[in-house]
Protein backbone atom coordinates (compact mmCIF):
# COMPACT_ATOMS: atom_id res chain seq x y z
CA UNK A 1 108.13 97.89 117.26
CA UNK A 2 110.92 100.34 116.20
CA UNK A 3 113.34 97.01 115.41
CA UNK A 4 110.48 95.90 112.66
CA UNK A 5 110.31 99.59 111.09
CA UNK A 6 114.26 99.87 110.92
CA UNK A 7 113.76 95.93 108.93
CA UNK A 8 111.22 96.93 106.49
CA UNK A 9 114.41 99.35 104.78
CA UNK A 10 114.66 98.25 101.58
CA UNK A 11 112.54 95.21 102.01
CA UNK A 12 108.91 96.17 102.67
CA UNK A 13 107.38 98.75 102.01
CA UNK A 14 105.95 100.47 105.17
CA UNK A 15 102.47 102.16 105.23
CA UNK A 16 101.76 105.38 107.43
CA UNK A 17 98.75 106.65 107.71
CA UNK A 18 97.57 109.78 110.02
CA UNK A 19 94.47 109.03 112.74
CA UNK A 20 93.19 111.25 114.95
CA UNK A 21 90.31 109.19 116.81
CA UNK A 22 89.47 105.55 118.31
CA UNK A 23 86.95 104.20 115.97
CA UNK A 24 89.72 105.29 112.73
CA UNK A 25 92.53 103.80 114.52
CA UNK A 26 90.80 100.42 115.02
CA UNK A 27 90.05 100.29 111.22
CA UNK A 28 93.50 101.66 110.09
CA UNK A 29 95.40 99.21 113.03
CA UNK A 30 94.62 96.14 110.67
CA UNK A 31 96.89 97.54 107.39
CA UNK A 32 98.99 100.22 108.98
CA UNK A 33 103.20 99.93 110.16
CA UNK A 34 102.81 103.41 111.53
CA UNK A 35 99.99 105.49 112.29
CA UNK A 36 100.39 108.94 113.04
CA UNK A 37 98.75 111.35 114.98
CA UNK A 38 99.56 114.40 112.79
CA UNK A 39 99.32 118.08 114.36
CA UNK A 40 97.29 118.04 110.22
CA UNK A 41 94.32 117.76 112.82
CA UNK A 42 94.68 121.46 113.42
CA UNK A 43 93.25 121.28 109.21
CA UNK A 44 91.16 118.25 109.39
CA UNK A 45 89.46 118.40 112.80
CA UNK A 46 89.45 122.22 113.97
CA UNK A 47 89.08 123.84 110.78
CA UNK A 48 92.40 125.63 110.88
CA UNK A 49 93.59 127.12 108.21
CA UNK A 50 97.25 125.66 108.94
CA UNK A 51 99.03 123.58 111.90
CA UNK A 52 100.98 126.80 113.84
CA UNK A 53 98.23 127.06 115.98
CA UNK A 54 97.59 123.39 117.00
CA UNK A 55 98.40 123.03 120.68
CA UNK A 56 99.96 120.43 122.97
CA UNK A 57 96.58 119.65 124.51
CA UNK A 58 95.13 118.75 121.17
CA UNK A 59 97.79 116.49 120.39
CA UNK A 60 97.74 114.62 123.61
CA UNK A 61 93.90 114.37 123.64
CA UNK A 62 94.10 112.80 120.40
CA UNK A 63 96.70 110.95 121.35
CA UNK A 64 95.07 108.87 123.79
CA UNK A 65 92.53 107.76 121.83
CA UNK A 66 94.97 107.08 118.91
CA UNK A 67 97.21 104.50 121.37
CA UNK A 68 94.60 103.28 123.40
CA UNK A 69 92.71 101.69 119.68
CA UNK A 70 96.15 100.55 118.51
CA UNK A 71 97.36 97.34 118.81
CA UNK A 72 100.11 96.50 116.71
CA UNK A 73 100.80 99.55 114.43
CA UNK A 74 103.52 101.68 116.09
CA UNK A 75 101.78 105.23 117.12
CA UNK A 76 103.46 108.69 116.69
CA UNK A 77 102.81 112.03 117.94
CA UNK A 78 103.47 115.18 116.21
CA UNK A 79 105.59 117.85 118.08
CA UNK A 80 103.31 120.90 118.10
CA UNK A 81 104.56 124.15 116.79
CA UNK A 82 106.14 126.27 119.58
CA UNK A 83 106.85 122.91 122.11
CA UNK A 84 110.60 122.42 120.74
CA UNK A 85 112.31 125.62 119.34
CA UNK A 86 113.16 127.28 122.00
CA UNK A 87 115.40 124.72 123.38
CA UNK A 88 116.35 121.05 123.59
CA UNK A 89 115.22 121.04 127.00
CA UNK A 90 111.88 122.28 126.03
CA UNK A 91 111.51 119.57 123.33
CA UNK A 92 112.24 117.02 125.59
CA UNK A 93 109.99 118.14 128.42
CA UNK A 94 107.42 118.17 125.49
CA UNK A 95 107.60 114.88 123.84
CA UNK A 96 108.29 113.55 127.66
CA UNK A 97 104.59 114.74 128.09
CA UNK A 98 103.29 113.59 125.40
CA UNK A 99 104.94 110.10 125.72
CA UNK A 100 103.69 109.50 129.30
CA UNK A 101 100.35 111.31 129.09
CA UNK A 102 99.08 109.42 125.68
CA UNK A 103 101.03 106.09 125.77
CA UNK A 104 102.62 106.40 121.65
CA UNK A 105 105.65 104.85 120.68
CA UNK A 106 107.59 107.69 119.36
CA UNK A 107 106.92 111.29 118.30
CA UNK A 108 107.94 113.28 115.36
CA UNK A 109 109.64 116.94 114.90
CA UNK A 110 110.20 119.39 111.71
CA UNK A 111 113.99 118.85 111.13
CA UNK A 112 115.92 121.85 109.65
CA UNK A 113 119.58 122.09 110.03
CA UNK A 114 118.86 123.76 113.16
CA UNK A 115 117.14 121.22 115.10
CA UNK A 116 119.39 118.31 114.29
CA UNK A 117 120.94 118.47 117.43
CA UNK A 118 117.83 118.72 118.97
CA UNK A 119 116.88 115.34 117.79
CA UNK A 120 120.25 114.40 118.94
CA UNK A 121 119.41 115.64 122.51
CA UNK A 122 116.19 113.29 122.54
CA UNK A 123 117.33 110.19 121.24
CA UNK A 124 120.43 110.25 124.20
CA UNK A 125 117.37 110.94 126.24
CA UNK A 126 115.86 107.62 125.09
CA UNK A 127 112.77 109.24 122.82
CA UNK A 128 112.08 107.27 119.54
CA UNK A 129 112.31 110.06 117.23
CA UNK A 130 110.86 110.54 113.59
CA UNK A 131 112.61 113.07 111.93
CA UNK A 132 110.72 115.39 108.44
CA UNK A 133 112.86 117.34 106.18
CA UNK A 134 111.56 118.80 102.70
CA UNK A 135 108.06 120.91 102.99
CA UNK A 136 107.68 121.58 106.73
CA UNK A 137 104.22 122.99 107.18
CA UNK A 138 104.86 124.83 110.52
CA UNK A 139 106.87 127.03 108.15
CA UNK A 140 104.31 127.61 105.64
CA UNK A 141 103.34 130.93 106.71
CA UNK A 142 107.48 131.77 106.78
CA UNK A 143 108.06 130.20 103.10
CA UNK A 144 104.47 131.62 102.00
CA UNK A 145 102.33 128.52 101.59
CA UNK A 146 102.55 124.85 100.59
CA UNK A 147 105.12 125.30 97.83
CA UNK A 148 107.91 121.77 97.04
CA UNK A 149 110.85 122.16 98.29
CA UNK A 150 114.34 120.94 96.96
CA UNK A 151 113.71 122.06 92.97
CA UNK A 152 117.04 124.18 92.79
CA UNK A 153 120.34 122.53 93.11
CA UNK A 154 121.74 124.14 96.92
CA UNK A 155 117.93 123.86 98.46
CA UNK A 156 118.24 120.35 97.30
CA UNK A 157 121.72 119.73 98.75
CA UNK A 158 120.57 121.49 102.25
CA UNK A 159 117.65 119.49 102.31
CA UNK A 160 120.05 116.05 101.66
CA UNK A 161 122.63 117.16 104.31
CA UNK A 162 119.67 117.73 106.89
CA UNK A 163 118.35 113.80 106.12
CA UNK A 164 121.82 112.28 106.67
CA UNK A 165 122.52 114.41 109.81
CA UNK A 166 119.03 113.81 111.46
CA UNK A 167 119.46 109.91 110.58
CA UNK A 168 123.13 110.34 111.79
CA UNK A 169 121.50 111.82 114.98
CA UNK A 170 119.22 108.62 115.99
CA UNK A 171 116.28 109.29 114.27
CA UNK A 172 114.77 105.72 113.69
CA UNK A 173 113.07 107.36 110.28
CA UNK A 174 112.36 110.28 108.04
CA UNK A 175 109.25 111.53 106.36
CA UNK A 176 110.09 113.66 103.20
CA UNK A 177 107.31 116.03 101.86
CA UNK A 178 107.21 117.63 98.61
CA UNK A 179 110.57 117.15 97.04
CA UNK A 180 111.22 116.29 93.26
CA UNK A 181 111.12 112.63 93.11
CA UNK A 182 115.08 112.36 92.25
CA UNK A 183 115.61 113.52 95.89
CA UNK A 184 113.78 111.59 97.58
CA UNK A 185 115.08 108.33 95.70
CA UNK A 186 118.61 109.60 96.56
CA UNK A 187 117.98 110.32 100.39
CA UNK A 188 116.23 107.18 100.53
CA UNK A 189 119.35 105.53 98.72
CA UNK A 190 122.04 107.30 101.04
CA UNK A 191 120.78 107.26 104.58
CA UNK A 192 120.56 104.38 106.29
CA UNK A 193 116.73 104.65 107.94
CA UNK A 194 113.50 103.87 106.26
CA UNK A 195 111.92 107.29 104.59
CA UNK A 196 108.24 107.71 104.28
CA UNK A 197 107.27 109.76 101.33
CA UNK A 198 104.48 112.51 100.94
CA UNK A 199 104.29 114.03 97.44
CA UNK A 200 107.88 112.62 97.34
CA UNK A 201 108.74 109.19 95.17
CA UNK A 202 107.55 105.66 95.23
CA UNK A 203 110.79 105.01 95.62
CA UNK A 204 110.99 105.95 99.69
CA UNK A 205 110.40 102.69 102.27
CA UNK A 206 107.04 103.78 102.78
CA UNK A 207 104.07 106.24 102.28
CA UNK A 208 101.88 108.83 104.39
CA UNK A 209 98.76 110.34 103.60
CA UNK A 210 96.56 112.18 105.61
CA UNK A 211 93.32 109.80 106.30
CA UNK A 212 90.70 112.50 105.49
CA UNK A 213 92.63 113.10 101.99
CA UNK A 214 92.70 108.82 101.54
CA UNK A 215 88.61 108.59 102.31
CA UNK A 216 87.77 112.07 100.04
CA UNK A 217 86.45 113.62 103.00
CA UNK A 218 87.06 116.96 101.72
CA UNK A 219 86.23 117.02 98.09
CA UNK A 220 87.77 121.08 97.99
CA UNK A 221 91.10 119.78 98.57
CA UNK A 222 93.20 117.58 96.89
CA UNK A 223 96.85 118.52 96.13
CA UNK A 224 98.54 116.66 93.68
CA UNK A 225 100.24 114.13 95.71
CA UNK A 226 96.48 113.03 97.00
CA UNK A 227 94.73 110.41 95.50
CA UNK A 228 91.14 110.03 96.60
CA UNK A 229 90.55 106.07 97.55
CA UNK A 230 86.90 106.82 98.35
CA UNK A 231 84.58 109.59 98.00
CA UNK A 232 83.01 109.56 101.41
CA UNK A 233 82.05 113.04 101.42
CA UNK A 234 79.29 112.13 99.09
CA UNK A 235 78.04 108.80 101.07
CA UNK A 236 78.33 110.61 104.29
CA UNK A 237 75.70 113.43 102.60
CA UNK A 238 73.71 110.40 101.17
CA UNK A 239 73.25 108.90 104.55
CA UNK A 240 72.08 112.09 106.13
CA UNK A 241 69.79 112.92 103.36
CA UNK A 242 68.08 109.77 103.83
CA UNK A 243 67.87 110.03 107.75
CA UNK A 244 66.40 113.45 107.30
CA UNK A 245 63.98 112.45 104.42
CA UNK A 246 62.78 109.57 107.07
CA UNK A 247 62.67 111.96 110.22
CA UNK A 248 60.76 114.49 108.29
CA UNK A 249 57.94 111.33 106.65
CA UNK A 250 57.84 109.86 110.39
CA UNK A 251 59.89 106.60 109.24
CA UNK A 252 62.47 106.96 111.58
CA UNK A 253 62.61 105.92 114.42
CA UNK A 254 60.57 102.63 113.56
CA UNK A 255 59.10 100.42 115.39
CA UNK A 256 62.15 98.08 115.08
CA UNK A 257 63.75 101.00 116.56
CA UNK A 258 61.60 101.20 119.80
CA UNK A 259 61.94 99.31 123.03
């Protein structure tokens, strides 16, 4: 699966999209390259206000039911905040874990400067490893919320020399989130694996977005780089209005629903 992702540079443009359950997966399977099982479930599922206290647990519990649903898109696991710091040897005991315990392809890791050889450390170690440079929310509470990265000229240039070491490293590809569009065309133009852009540029290999942000699911939140496909919020409230307006007049259950 790796072999087709590393093909689509330049060619095809690959679509990512985050799942976090069984039923999701077996929808998304059908369009998706990637799907990922983003440590964003910390937001989406458990009401978190960020990701820094999603745990390993959570991600392998997801996990499962993420790879077990998928049949042909390649599934990745996010590296949990505090399961890769401290030391190469920690990360790979952690993605080890994950990898055995849930049955995904590959997982993914924040990549500053710091951590490149970190990524290096896994990929000798024979983990498929998706790198993310740009906005790294694990930081957000260090950097003081979800701000782009990359807008001044030597942020820009770090950010750039962290893509093309992590790529240099192994890393079979890169999300970038929240850079100026400029950098992310030029990344995507100087390193050698496929990018997949979030509030980046339509000019990376591919795209992520967050499924809950895709279906509308939370109406309250839409940064710029969202675009709402469908406004399920408001047919998920419609269809519970109506089973409550039956429940309450005695038309449900009916006798159709009766044994």
């Amino acid at each position: 699966m790796i072999e087709k992702i590393l093909q689509k540079k330049g060619q095809e443009k690959i679509i990512c999209l985050t799942s976090y359950s069984f039923p999701i997966t077996k929808i998304l399977d059908e369009f998706c390259d990637i799907i990922l099982v983003g440590d964003s479930l910390g937001m989406t599922i458990y009401g978190m206000p960020d990701t820094i206290d999603v745990t390993l647990s959570m991600m392998i519990n997801h996990g499962k039911a993420v790879a077990k649903a998928a049949k042909k898109s390649l599934v990745v696991v996010d590296l949990p905040y505090g399961t890769y710091e401290k030391s190469k040897e920690q990360a790979l005991i952690s993605a080890k874990k994950i990898i055995s315990e849930t049955g995904c392809d590959a997982i993914k890791i924040e990549t500053s400067g710091d951590l490149v050889a970190t990524v290096k450390f896994l990929t000798d170690n024979k983990i498929n490893v998706m790198g993310h440079v740009g906005l790294l929310p694990q930081h957000v509470r260090k950097i003081g919320g979800y701000r782009y990265q990359g807008r001044d000229k030597n942020s820009a240039k770090e950010i750039l020399a962290t893509a093309k070491l992590v790529a240099k490293a192994g890393a079979f590809a890169l999300v970038i989130e929240a850079v100026p569009a400029e950098l992310a065309a030029k990344i995507t133009n100087e390193i050698s694996i496929p990018t997949i852009g979030i509030g980046a540029s339509a000019e990376c290999d591919g795209q992520v977005l967050v499924i809950d942000d895709l279906l509308g699911l939370n109406q309250e939140f839409k940064p710029k780089f969202v675009t709402h496909y469908e406004n399920l919020a408001e047919k998920i409230s419609t269809a519970v209005k109506k089973f409550s307006t039956d429940v309450k007049a005695k038309k449900f259950p009916s006798r159709e629903n009766m044994l």
